[in-house]
Every structure is written in structure tokens, then in C-alpha cells.
C-alpha atoms as a PDB file:
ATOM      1  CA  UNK A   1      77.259  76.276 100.123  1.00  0.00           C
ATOM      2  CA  UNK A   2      80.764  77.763  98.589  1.00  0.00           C
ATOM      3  CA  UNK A   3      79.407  77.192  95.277  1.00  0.00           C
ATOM      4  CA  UNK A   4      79.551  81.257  94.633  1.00  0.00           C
ATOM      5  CA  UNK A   5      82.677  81.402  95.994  1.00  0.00           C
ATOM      6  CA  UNK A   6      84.190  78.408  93.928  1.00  0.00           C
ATOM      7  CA  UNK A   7      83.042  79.956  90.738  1.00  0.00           C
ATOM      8  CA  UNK A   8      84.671  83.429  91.327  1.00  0.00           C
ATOM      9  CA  UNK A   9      82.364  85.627  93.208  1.00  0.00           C
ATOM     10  CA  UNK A  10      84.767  88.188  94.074  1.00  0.00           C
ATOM     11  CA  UNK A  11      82.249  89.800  96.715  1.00  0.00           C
ATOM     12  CA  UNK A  12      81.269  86.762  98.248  1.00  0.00           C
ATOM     13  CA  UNK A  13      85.337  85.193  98.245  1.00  0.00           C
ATOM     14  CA  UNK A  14      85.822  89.036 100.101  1.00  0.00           C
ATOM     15  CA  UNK A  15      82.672  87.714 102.657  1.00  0.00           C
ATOM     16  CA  UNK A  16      84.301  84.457 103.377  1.00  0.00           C
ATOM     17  CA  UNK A  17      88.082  86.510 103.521  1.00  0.00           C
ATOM     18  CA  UNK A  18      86.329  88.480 106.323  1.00  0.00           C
ATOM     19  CA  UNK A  19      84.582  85.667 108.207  1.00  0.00           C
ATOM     20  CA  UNK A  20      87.822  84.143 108.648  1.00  0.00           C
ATOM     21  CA  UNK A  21      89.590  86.994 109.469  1.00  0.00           C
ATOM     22  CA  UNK A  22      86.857  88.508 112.287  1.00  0.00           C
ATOM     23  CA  UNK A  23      85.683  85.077 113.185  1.00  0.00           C
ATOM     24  CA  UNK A  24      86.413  84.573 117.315  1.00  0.00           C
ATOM     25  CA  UNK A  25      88.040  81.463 118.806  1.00  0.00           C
ATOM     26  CA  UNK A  26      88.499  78.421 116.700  1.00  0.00           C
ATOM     27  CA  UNK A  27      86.737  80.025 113.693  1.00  0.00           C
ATOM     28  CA  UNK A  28      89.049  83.191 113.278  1.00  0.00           C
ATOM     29  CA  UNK A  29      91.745  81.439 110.539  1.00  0.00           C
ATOM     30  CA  UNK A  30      93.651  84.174 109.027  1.00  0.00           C
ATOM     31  CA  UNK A  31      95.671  81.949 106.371  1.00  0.00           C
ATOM     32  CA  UNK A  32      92.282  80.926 105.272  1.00  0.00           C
ATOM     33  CA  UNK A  33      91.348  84.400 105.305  1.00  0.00           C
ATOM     34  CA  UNK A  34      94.127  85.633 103.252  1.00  0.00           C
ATOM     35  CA  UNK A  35      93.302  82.545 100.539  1.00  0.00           C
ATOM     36  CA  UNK A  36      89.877  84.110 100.216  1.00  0.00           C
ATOM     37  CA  UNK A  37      90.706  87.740  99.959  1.00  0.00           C
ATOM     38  CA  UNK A  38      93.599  87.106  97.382  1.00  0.00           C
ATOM     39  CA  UNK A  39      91.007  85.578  95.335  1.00  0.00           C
ATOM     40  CA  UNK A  40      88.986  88.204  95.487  1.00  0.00           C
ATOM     41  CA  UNK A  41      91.420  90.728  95.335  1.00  0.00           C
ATOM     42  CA  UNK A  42      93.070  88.840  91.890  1.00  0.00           C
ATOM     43  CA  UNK A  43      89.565  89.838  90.876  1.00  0.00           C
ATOM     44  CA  UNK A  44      90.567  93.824  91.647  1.00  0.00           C
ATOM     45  CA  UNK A  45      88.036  94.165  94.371  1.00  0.00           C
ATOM     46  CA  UNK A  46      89.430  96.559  96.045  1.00  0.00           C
ATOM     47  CA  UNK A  47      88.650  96.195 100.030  1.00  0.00           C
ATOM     48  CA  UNK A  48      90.042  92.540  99.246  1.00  0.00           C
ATOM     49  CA  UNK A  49      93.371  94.024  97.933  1.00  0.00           C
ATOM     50  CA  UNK A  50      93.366  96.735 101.077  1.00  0.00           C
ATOM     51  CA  UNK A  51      93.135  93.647 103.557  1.00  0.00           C
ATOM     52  CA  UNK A  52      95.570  91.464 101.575  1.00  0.00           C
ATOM     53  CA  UNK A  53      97.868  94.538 102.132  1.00  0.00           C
ATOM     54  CA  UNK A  54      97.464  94.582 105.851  1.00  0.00           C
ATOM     55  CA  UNK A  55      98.110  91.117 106.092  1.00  0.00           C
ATOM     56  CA  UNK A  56     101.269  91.084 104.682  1.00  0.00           C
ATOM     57  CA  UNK A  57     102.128  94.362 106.523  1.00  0.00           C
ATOM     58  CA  UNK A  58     100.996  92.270 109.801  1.00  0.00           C
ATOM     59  CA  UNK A  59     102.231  88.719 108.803  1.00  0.00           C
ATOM     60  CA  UNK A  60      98.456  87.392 109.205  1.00  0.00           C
ATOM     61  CA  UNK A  61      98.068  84.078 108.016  1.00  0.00           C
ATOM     62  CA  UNK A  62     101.148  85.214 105.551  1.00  0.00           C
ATOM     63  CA  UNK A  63     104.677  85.690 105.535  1.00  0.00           C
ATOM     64  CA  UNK A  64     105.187  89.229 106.516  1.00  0.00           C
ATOM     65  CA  UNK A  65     106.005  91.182 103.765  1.00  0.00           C
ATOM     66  CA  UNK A  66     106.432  95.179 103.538  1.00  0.00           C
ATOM     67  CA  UNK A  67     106.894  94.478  99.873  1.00  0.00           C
ATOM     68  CA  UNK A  68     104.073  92.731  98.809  1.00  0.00           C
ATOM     69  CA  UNK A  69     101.847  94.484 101.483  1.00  0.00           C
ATOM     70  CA  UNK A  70     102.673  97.646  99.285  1.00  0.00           C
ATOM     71  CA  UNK A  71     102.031  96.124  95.843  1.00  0.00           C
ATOM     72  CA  UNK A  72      98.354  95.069  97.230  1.00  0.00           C
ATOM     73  CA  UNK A  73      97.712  98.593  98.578  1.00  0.00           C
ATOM     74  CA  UNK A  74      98.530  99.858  95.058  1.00  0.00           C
ATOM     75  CA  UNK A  75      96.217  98.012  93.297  1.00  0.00           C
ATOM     76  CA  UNK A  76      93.618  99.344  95.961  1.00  0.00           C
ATOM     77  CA  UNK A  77      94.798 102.843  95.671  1.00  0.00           C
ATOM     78  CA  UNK A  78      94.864 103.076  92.599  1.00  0.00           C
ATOM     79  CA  UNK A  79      91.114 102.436  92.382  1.00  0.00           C
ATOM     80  CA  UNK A  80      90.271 105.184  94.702  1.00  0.00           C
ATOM     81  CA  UNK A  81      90.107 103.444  97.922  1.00  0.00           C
ATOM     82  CA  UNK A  82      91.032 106.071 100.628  1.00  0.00           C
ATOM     83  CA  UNK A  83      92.212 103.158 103.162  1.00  0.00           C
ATOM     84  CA  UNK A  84      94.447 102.392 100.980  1.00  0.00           C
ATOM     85  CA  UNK A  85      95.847 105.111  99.620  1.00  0.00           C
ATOM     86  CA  UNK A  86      96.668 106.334 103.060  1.00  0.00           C
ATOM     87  CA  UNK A  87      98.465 103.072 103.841  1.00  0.00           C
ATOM     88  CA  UNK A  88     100.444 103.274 100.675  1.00  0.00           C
ATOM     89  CA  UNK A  89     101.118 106.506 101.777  1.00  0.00           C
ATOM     90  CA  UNK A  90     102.606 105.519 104.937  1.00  0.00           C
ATOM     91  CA  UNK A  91     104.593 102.415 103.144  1.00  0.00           C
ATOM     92  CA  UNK A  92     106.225 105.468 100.695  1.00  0.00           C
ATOM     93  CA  UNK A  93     107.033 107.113 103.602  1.00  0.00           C
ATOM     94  CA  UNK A  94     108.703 104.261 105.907  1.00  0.00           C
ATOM     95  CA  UNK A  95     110.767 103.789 102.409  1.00  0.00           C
ATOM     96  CA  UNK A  96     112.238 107.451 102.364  1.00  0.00           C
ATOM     97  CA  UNK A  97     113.594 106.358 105.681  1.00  0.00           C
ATOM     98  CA  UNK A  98     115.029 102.750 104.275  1.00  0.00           C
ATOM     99  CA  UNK A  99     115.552 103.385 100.842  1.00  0.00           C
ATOM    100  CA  UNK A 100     118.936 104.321  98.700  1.00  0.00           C
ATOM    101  CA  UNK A 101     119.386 108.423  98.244  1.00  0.00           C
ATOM    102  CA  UNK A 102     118.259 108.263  95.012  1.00  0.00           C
ATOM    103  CA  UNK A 103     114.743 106.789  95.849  1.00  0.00           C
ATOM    104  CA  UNK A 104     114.036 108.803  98.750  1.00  0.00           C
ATOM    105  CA  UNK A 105     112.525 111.945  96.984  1.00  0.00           C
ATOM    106  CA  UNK A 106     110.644 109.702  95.044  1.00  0.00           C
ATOM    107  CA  UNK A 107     108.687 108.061  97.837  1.00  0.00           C
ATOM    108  CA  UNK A 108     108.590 111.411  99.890  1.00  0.00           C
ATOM    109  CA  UNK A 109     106.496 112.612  96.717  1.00  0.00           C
ATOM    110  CA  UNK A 110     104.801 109.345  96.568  1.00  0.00           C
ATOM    111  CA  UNK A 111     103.570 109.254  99.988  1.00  0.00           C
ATOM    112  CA  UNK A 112     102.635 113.390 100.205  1.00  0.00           C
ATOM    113  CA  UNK A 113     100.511 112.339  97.036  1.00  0.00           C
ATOM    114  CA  UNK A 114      98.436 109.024  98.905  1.00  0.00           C
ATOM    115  CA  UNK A 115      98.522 110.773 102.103  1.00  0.00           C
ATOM    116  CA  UNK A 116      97.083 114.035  99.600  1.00  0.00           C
ATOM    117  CA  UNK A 117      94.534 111.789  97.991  1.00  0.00           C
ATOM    118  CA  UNK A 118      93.095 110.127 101.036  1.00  0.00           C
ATOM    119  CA  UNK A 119      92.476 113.202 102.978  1.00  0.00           C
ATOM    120  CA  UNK A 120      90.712 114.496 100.256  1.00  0.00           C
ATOM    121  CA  UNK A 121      88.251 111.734 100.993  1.00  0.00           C
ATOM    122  CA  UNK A 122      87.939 112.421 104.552  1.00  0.00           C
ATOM    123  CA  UNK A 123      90.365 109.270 105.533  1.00  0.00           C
ATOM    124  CA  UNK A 124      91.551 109.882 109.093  1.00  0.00           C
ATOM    125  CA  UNK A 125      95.035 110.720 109.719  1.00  0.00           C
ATOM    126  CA  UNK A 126      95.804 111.592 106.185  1.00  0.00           C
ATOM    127  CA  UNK A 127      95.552 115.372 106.159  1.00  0.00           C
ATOM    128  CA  UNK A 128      98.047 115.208 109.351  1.00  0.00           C
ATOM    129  CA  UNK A 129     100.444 113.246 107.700  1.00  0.00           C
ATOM    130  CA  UNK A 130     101.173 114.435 104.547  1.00  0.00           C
ATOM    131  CA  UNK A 131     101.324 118.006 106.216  1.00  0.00           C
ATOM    132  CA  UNK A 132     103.869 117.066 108.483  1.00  0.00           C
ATOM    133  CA  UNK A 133     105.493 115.383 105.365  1.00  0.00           C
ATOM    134  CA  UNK A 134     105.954 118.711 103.610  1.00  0.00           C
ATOM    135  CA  UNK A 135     107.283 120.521 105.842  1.00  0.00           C
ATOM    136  CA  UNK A 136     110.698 118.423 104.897  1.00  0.00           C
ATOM    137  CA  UNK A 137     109.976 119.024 101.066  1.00  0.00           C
ATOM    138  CA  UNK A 138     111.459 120.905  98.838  1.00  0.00           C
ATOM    139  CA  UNK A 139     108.833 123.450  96.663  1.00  0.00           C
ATOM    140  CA  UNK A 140     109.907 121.233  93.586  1.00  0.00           C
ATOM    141  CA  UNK A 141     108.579 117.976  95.613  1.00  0.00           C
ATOM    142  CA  UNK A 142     105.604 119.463  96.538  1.00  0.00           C
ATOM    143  CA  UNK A 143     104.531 121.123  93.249  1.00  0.00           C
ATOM    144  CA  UNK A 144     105.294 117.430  91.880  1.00  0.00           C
ATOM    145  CA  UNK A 145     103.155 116.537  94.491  1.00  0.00           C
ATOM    146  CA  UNK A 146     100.427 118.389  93.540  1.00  0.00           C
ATOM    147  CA  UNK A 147     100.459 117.615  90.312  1.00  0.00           C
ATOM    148  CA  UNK A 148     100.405 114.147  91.022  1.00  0.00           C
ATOM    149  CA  UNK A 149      97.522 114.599  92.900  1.00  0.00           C
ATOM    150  CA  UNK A 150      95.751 116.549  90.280  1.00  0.00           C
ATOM    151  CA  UNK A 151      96.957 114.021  87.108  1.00  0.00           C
ATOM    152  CA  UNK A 152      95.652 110.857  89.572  1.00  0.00           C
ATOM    153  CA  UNK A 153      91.511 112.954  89.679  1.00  0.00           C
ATOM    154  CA  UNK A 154      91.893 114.002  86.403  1.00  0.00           C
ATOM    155  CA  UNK A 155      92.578 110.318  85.512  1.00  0.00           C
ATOM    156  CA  UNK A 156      89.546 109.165  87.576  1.00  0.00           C
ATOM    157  CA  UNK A 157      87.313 111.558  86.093  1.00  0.00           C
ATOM    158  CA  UNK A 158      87.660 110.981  82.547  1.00  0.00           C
ATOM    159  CA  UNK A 159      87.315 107.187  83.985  1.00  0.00           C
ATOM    160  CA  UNK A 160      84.141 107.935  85.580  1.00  0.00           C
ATOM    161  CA  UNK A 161      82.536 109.419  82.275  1.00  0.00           C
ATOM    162  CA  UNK A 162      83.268 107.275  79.909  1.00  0.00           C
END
């Protein structure tokens, strides 16, 4: 009954990811899980690349890995997914704190702009966040901000129509 899944049914590999994942008891397998939402998520399905992320971010079934946990969000962000975008956010923003001098304004714009994106779809938490972000920008940051938010809609857009 995996034949779907064997073949490279990204939706149904992201099915069996969450089975494992949700399952209770002796079902719930999370490394399993993981196996089946990074094939689904090499795929670019994007709620398979948002729970990939949290995995890592969690060490579920995975070696935990703030790193990697990022990279996955990206690739989920960047498609539009607002669950993503705001954890990507918060990753940028956990970076300003751990990151050399030179990176932190770079993630502090980074983060205002997922935090920015993902409140724009409604995403809970996100429109809190990135306003308490800028109040410790600079007006440069945030009009980089906002033009990162504007560049990243603009992109999706022309996407969209085509």
C-alpha cells in the first residue's frame, strides 16, 4: 500500500511524514516521520519543508540542528508559507543575538522582513514580533525592511501571473 509513496508522491510521503509524527503510542516514530517529510519536502512541498524545519529545531527523530532547521524553513518561506516564514523569522532573530557584529543587522532585517511577511497573512504572533523588533532598528534597517518585504510580493506576483 506505499506504492504512491515509493514512486514520489510528495503529498502522500507528507501523509505518511504526519502519521508518524501524530501517531500515539507505539505508532508515533518521528525518525520515520522525518524520512517521509524530507522526501516530500526534496519535492518542495512546502508544509513538508515547514515540519522538517521543526524537527531539526526540536531534535525529532533528527539530530538537532538550528542550522539546518533554518535552511528547511527557507525553502518553505520562500514559497509563501506563513508558518514558516514566521519561524524563519524567529531563527534570524535568535542569530542577531549569536551571530558576529557584522551579521547581526543582517538577520535583524531578515527576521523584521519574515516576521513582516507572515503577519501579513494573518500568522499569529508575527505582527507582535517584528514590532517589538523595530523598535531596536535603525530607520535604514527598517526601510530595508520594507523593501524587502515589498521586492519578496512583488516577486510572488509576477510568479502568480505568469
Amino acid at each position: 500500500s506505499s506504492a504512491p509513496a515509493e514512486t514520489g508522491d510528495a503529498a502522500v510521503q507528507f501523509g505518511l511524514g504526519l502519521k508518524f509524527a501524530a501517531s500515539q503510542g507505539d505508532g508515533q516514530d518521528y525518525a520515520q516521520a522525518a524520512m517521509w517529510y524530507r522526501k516530500a519536502a526534496e519535492q518542495n512541498h512546502p508544509l513538508a519543508q515547514l515540519n522538517l524545519g521543526l524537527m531539526y529545531a526540536a531534535g525529532q527523530g533528527v539530530a538537532r540542528d538550528e542550522a539546518t532547521a533554518a535552511a528547511w524553513f527557507r525553502k518553505s518561506a520562500e514559497q509563501g508559507d506563513a508558518g514558516a516564514q514566521h519561524h524563519l523569522g524567529a531563527s534570524c532573530r535568535r542569530a542577531c543575538f549569536t551571530g558576529r557584529r557584522e551579521d547581526v543587522c543582517e538577520s535583524k532585517v531578515e527576521a523584521y522582513k519574515w516576521f513582516h511577511l507572515a503577519a501579513d497573512q494573518g500568522y499569529k504572533g508575527s505582527e507582535a514580533a517584528y514590532e517589538i523588533l523595530s523598535l531596536s532598528m535603525s530607520r535604514e534597517e527598517l526601510t530595508e525592511g520594507d523593501r524587502r518585504v515589498g521586492a519578496f510580493v512583488a516577486a510572488k506576483t509576477s510568479t502568480a501571473q505568469d
